[in-house]
Protein backbone atom coordinates (compact mmCIF):
# COMPACT_ATOMS: atom_id res chain seq x y z
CA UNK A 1 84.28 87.89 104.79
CA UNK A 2 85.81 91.09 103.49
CA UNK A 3 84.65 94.31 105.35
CA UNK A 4 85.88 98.07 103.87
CA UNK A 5 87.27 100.73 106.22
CA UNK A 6 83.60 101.60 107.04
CA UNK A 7 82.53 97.82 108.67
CA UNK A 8 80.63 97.63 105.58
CA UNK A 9 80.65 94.01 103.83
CA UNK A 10 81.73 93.43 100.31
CA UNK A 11 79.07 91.21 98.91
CA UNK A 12 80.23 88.82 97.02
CA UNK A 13 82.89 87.66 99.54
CA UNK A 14 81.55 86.27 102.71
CA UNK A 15 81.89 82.37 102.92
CA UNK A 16 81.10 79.22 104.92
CA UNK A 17 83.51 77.35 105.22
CA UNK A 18 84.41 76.95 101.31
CA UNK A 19 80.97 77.67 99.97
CA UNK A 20 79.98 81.24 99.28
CA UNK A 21 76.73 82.92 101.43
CA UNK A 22 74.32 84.49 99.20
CA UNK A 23 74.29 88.33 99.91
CA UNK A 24 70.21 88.35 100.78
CA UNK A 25 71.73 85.85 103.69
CA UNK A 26 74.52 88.22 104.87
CA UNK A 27 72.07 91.42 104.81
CA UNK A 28 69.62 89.17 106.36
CA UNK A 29 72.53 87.84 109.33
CA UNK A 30 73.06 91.51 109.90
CA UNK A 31 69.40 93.10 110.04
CA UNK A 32 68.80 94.16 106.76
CA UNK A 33 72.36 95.66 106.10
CA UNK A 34 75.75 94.95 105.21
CA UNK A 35 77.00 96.88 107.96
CA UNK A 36 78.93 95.48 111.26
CA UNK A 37 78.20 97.49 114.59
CA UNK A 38 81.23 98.97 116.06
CA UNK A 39 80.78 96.75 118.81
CA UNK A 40 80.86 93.79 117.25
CA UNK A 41 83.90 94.64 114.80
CA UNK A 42 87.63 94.63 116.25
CA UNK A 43 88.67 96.07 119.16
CA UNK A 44 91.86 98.63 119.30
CA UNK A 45 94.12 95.42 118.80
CA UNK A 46 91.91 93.48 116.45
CA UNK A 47 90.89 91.36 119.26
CA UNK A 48 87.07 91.74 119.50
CA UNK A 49 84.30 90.11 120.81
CA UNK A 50 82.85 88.38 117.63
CA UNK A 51 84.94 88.72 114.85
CA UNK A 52 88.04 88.19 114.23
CA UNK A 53 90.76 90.14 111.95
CA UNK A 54 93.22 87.84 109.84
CA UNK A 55 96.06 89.87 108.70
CA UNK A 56 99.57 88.34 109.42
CA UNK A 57 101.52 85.46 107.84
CA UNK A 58 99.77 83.01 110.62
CA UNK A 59 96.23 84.00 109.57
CA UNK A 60 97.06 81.52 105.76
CA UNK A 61 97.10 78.27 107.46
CA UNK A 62 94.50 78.93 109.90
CA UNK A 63 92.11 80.36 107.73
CA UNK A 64 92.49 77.76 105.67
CA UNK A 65 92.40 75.45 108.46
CA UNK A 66 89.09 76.53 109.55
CA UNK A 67 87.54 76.94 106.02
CA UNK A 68 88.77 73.27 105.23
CA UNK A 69 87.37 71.94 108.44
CA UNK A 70 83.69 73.78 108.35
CA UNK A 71 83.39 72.43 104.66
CA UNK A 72 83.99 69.08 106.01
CA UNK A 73 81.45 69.29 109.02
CA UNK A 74 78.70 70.72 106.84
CA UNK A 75 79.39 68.37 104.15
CA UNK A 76 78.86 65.35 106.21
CA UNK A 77 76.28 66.90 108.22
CA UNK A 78 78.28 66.73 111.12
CA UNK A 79 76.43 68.80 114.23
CA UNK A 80 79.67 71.30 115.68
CA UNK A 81 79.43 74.50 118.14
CA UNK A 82 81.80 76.97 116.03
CA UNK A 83 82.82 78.85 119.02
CA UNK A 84 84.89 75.20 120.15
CA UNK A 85 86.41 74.65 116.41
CA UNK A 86 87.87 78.64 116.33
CA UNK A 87 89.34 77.79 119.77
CA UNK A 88 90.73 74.58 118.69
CA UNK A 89 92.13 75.46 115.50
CA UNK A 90 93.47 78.66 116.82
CA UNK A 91 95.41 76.78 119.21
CA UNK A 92 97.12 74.76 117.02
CA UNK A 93 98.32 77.33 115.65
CA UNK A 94 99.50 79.26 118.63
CA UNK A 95 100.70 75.75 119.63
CA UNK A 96 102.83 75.06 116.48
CA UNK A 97 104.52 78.36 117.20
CA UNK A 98 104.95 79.07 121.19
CA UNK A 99 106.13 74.96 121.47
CA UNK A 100 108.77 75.69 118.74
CA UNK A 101 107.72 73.17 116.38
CA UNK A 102 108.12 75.21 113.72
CA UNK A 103 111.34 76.84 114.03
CA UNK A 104 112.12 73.06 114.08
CA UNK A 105 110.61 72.41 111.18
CA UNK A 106 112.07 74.91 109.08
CA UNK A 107 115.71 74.80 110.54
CA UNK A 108 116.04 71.27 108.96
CA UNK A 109 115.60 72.62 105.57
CA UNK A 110 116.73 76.13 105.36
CA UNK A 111 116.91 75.90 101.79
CA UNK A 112 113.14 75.31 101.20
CA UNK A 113 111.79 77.74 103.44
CA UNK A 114 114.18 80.68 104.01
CA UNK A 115 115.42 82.58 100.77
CA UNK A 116 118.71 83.42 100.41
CA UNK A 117 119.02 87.04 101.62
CA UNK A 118 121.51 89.09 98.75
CA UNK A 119 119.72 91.90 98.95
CA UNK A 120 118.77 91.79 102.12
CA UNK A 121 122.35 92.14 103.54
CA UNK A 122 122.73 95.02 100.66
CA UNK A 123 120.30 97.05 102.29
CA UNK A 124 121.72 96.29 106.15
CA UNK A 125 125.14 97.09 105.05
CA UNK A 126 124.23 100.02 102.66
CA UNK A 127 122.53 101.59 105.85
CA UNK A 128 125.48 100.84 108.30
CA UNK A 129 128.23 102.21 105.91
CA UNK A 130 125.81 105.34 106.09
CA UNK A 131 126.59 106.14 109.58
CA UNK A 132 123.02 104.30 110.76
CA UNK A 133 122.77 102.76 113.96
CA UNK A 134 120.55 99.14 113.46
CA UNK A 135 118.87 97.18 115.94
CA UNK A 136 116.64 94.00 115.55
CA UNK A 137 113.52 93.11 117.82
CA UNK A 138 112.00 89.44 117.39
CA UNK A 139 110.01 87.03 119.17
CA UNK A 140 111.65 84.30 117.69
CA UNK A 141 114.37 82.41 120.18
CA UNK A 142 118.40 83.12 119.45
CA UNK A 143 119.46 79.61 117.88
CA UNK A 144 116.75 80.34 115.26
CA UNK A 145 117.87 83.97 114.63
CA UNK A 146 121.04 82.87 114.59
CA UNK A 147 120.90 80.04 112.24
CA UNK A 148 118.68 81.88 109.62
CA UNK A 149 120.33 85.21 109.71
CA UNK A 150 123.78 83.08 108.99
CA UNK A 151 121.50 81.79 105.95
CA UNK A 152 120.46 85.01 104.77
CA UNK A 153 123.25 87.52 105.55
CA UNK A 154 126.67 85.23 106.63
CA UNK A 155 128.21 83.94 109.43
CA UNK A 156 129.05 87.95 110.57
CA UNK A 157 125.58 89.10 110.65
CA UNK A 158 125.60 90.12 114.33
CA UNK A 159 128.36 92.92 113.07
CA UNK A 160 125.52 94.88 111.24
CA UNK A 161 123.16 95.35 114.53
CA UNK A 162 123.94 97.65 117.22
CA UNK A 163 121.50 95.85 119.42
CA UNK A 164 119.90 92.21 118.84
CA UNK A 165 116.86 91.46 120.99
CA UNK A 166 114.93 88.04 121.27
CA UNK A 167 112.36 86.74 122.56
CA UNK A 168 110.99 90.06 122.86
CA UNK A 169 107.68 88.81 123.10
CA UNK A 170 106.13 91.62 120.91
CA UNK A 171 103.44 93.45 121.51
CA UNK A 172 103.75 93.48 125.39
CA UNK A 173 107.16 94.23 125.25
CA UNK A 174 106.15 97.79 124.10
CA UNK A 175 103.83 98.27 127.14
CA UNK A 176 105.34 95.81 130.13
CA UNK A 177 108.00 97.79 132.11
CA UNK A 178 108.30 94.81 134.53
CA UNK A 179 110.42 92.64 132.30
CA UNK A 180 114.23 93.05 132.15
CA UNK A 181 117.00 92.57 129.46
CA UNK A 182 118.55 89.32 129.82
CA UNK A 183 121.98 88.36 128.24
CA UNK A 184 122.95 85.85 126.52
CA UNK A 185 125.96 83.70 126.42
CA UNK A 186 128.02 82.46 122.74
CA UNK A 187 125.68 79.37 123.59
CA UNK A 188 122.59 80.89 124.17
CA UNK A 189 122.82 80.24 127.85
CA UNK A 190 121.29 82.78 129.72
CA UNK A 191 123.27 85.09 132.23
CA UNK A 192 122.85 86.85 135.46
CA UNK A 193 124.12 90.05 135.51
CA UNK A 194 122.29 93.27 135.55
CA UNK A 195 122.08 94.81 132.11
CA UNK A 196 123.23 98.70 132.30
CA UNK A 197 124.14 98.74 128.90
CA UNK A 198 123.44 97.45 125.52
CA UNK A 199 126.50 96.36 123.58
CA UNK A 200 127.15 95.65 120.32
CA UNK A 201 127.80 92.09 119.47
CA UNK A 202 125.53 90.97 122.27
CA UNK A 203 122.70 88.81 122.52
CA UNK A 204 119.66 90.14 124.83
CA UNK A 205 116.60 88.17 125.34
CA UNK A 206 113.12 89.58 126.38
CA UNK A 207 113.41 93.06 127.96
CA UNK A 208 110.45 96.07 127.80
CA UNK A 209 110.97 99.29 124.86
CA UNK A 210 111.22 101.55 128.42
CA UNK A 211 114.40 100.48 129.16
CA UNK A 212 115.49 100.05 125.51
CA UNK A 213 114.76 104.19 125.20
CA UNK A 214 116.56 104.66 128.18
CA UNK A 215 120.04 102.86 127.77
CA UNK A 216 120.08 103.79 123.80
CA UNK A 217 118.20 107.43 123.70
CA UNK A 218 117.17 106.46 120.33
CA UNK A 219 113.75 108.45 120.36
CA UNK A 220 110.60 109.54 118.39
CA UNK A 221 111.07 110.15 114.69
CA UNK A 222 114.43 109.60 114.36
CA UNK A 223 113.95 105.99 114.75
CA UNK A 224 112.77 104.23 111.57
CA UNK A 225 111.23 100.55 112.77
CA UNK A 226 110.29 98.05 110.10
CA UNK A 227 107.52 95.23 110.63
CA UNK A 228 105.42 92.87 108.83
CA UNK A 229 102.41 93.02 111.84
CA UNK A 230 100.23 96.24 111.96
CA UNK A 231 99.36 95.37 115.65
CA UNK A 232 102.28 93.73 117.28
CA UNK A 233 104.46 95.54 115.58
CA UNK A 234 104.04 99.58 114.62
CA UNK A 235 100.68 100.40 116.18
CA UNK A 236 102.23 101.14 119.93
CA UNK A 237 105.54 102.44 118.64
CA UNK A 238 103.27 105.31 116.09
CA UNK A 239 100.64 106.22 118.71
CA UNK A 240 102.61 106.07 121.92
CA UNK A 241 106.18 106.85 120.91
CA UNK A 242 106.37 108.67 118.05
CA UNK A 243 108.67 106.56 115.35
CA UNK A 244 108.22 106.11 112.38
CA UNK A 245 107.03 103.29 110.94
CA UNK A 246 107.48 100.74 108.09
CA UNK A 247 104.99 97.88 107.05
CA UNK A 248 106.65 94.80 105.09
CA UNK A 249 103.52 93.60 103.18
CA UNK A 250 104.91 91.10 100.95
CA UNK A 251 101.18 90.66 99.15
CA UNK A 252 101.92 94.04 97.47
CA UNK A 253 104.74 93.01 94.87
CA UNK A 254 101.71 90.85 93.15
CA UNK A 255 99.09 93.23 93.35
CA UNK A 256 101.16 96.19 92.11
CA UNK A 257 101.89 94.07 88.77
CA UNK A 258 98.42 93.55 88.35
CA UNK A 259 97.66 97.26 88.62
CA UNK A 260 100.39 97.32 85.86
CA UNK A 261 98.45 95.19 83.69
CA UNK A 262 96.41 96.58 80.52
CA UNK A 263 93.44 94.37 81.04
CA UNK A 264 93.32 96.00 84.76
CA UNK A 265 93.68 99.90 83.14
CA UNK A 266 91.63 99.36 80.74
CA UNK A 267 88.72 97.52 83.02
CA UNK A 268 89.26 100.38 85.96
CA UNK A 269 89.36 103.59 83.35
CA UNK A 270 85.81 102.57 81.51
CA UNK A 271 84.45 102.00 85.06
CA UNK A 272 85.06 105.06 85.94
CA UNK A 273 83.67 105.91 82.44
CA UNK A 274 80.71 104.79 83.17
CA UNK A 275 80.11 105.98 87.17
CA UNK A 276 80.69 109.04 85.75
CA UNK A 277 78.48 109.21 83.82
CA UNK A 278 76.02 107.57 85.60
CA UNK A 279 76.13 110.35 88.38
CA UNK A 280 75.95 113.04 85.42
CA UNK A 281 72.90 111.40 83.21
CA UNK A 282 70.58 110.11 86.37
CA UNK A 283 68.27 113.30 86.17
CA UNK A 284 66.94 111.95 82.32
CA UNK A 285 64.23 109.87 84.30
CA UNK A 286 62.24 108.99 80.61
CA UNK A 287 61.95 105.63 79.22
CA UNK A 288 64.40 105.72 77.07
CA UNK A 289 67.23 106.70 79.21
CA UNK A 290 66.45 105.09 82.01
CA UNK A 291 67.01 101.74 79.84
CA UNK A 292 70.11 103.29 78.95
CA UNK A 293 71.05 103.77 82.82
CA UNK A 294 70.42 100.59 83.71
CA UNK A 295 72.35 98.52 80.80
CA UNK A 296 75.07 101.15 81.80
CA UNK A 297 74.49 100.01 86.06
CA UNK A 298 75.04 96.32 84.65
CA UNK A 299 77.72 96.65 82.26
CA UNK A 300 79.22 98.55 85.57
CA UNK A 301 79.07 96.21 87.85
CA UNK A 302 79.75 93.56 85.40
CA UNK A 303 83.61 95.75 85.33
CA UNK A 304 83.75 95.36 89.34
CA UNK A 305 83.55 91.73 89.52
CA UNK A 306 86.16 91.43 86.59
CA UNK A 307 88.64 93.97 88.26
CA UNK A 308 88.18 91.68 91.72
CA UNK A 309 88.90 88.90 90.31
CA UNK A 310 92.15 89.86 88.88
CA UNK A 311 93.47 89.91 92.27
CA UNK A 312 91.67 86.73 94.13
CA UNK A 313 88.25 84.80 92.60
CA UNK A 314 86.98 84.82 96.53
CA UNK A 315 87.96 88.44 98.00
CA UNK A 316 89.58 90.39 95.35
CA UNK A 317 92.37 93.17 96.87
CA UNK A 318 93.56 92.79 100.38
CA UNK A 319 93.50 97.19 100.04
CA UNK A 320 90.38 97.77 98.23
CA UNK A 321 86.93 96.60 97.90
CA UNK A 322 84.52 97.72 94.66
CA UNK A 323 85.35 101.27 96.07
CA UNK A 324 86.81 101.85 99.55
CA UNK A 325 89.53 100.94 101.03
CA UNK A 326 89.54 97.76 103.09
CA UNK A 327 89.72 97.69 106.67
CA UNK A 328 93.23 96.59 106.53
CA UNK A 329 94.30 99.38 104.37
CA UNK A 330 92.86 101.54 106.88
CA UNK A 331 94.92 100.56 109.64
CA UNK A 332 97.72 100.12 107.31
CA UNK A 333 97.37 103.96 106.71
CA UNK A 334 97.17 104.54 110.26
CA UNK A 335 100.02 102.78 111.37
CA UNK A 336 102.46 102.69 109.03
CA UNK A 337 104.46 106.28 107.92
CA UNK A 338 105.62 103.80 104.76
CA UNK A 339 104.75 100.35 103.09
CA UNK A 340 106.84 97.81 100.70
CA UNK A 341 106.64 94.54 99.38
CA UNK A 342 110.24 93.58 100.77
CA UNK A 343 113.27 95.22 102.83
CA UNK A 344 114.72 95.49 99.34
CA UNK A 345 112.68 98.35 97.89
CA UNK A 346 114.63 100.74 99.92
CA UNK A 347 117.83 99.74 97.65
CA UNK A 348 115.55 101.79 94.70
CA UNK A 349 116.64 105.11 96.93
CA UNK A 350 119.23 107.22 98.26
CA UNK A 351 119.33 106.65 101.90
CA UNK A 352 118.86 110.53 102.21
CA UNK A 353 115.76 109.86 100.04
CA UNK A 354 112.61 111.91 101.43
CA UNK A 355 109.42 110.52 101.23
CA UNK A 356 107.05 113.29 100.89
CA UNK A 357 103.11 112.42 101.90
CA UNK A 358 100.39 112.65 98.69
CA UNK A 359 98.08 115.43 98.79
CA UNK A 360 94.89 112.92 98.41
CA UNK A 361 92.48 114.94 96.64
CA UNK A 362 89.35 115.62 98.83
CA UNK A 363 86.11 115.32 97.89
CA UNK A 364 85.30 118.84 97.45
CA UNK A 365 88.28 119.51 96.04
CA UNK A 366 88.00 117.15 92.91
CA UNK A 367 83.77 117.48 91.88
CA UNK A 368 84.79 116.89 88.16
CA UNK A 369 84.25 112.87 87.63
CA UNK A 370 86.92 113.40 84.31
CA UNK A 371 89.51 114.94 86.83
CA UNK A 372 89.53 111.50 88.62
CA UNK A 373 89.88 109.21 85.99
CA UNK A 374 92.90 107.50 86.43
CA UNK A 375 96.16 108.57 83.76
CA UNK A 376 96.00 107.88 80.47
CA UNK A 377 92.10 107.57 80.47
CA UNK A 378 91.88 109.93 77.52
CA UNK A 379 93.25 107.23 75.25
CA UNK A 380 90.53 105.11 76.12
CA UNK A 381 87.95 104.86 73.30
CA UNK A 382 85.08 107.46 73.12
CA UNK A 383 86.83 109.10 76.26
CA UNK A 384 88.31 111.87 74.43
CA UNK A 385 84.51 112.72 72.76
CA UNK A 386 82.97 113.00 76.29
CA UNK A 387 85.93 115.27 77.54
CA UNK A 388 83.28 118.26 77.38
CA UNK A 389 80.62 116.81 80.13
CA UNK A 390 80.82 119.07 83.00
C-alpha cells in the first residue's frame, strides 16, 4: 500500500497480493482509520517492526515476487503464515546479491543490462577538468566495478577518481570505525600493508567514512555525494556529517513528462477549480446548492483517480498521493540537498551553478485558493470569469 508523509493510506492502493482491498477493509484492518501508528510504521532506517518500506532498485523484483506468490497461494487456496514467505522471498533476494549471482549474471551480457555511459563520462570529466576532486564509494566487489566502469566510461576510468572504494559495505561503513582500508592489487588480490594514505589510481576495499575524513580532510558541505538509496546512502552523511547530498531517482525522468502533458494540466488546474471552490461555496447549505456541491465532490474526485492513473493504474506517483506528499518524498526532502533522474542532468549547468532552495509558500501565507492554482490556469475555461471570488 501507498502511505503519504503523514502514515495516512491512499485508498485506492492497498493490495493483496495482485487483487486490490476494498477501502471499508483497510479502515476496518486499522480501527476505523486510514492511519498507521508511529509504532508500527518505519523505524529511523525504514526497518520497522511491521511494515516494510520498498524504495530502492531491489524493492521491483521482490515486490513483485511477493505479490506474484500471495496471488498464487490465495488463488489455490493454499493455507501460508506470511511472516515465513516475506522472510523467504526477502532472502532470495539478499541471496542473489551478497552470493554474487548477479554481478555474474549481468557481466556476461554487458550490453543488455549496462547502458553505454557517454554522458556519464561527460559529466566525470567536465567536473575533473574543473579542478574537482572525485571519489567513488560502492558495495559492489572490484572485478565488477572494474568491468562495467570500462563499459561505461573506457578502459582509463580509474584516472577520473581520486579515491575508489569497494566493498564498502554501505550503510555501516558510515557508522563502523572498526573496519580498515584494505588495498588492492592490479588483480584484485588483497594486500597487507597499513593504509596511511589514499592514492590516486588505487583500489581500496571496505574501510569506515572516519578514516576516509581523516586521510582526505574532505569535510561537511564542501563535499557533494551522489546516491540512488535514501537510507544507505545520504541519510548518515546529511544528519551526522554535514554534506551535501544528491538523490539519483531514475523514476523522475517519466513522471516529469507526464507533468508536461496537457491532459495532466488540464486534469490538475480544474481540480483545483473545483476544491476551490468547494471550500468557498460550502456555507450555501440549501437544497439546491448542496446538489450542486456534491456533483462538484464527484466530478472532483472523479479528476483524482484520472490524474493517478496517469502515472501507475495501482499507486499513482511515487511523490504524491491525491494531495500530500508520499512518505518517500518526505524522506527524499529530508535527505537529499538535490534530486535528478540521472548523473547527466548536471551537464544542463555550469559547474559554478547555484542551486537556490524554493520559498514553498506556507499555508498562511497563500489563503487565496486562485493564488495556488498552478500556471497558466487562467486559460482554462470559465477560470478567467471566477477570477473575482475572494
Amino acid at each position: 500500500m501507498k502511505i503519504d508523509a503523514f502514515h495516512y493510506v491512499q485508498l485506492g492502493t492497498a493490495y493483496r497480493g495482485l487483487q486490490p482491498v476494498p477501502d471499508e477493509e483497510v479502515i476496518d484492518l486499522y480501527g476505523g482509520t486510514q492511519h498507521i501508528p508511529l509504532y508500527q510504521m518505519s523505524g529511523f532506517y525504514g526497518k520497522g517492526p511491521s511494515i516494510k518500506q520498498f524504495m530502492d532498485i531491489f524493492s521491483l523484483p521482490e515486490m513483485a515476487l511477493l505479490s506474484c506468490v500471495v496471488d498464487h497461494f490465495l488463488g489455490h487456496g493454499l493455507e501460508f503464515d506470511q511472516a515465513h514467505l516475506y522472510k523467504d522471498v526477502t532472502d532470495a533476494i539478499r541471496d542473489v546479491h551478497v552470493k554474487g549471482l548477479m554481478y555474474q549474471w549481468i557481466e556476461r551480457d554487458m550490453e543488455k543490462y549496462i547502458l553505454r555511459g557517454d554522458e556519464t563520462f561527460a559529466v566525470l570529466s567536465r567536473l575533473v577538468s574543473h579542478g574537482k576532486q572525485l571519489f567513488l564509494i560502492t558495495n559492489s566487489p572490484f572485478s565488477f566495478v572494474d568491468k562495467g566502469m570500462r563499459h561505461m566510461v573506457g578502459p582509463d576510468w580509474r584516472q577520473l577518481f581520486d579515491v575508489v572504494i569497494v566493498q564498502a559495505d554501505k550503510p555501516s561503513f558510515f557508522t563502523d570505525r572498526r573496519k580498515p582500508f584494505r588495498k588492492l592489487d592490479e588483480k584484485g588480490v588483497l594486500q597487507w600493508d597499513r593504509i596511511t594514505r589514499l592514492e590516486k589510481g588505487k583500489i581500496y576495499r571496505q574501510g569506515n567514512l572516519f578514516d576516509f575524513l581523516r586521510l582526505t580532510e574532505w569535510r561537511g558541505p564542501r563535499v557533494l555525494y551522489f546516491g540512488d538509496h535514501l537510507y544507505s546512502d545520504l541519510a548518515d552523511l546529511m544528519l551526522r556529517h554535514g554534506w551535501r547530498t544528491g538523490a539519483i531517482i531514475p523514476e523522475l525522468e517519466r513522471e516529469i513528462r507526464i507533468i508536461n502533458t496537457e491532459q495532466y494540466m488540464h486534469s490538475l488546474t480544474w481540480q483545483q477549480a473545483l476544491t476551490g471552490l468547494l471550500e468557498r461555496m460550502q456555507t450555501y447549505q440549501d437544497a439546491e446548492s448542496r446538489q450542486v456541491l456534491a456533483a462538484w465532490m464527484k466530478e472532483r474526485q472523479e479528476l483524482r483517480c484520472i490524474t493517478k492513473a496517469l502515472f501507475n493504474a495501482q499507486f499513482g506517483s511515487i511523490f504524491r498521493t491525491f494531495h500530500n506528499p508520499t512518505y518517500f518524498s518526505r524522506r527524499l526532502v529530508r535527505f537529499s540537498d538535490l534530486y535528478m533522474a540521472s548523473l547527466s542532468c548536471l551537464l544542463n549547468y555550469r559547474v559554478d551553478f547555484t542551486f537556490y532552495p524554493r520559498r514553498t509558500p506556507l499555508q498562511h501565507e497563500a489563503p487565496l485558493w486562485m493564488d495556488q492554482l498552478c500556471t497558466g490556469c487562467m486559460k482554462t475555461p470559465f477560470l478567467g470569469d471566477m477570477a473575482h471570488i475572494r
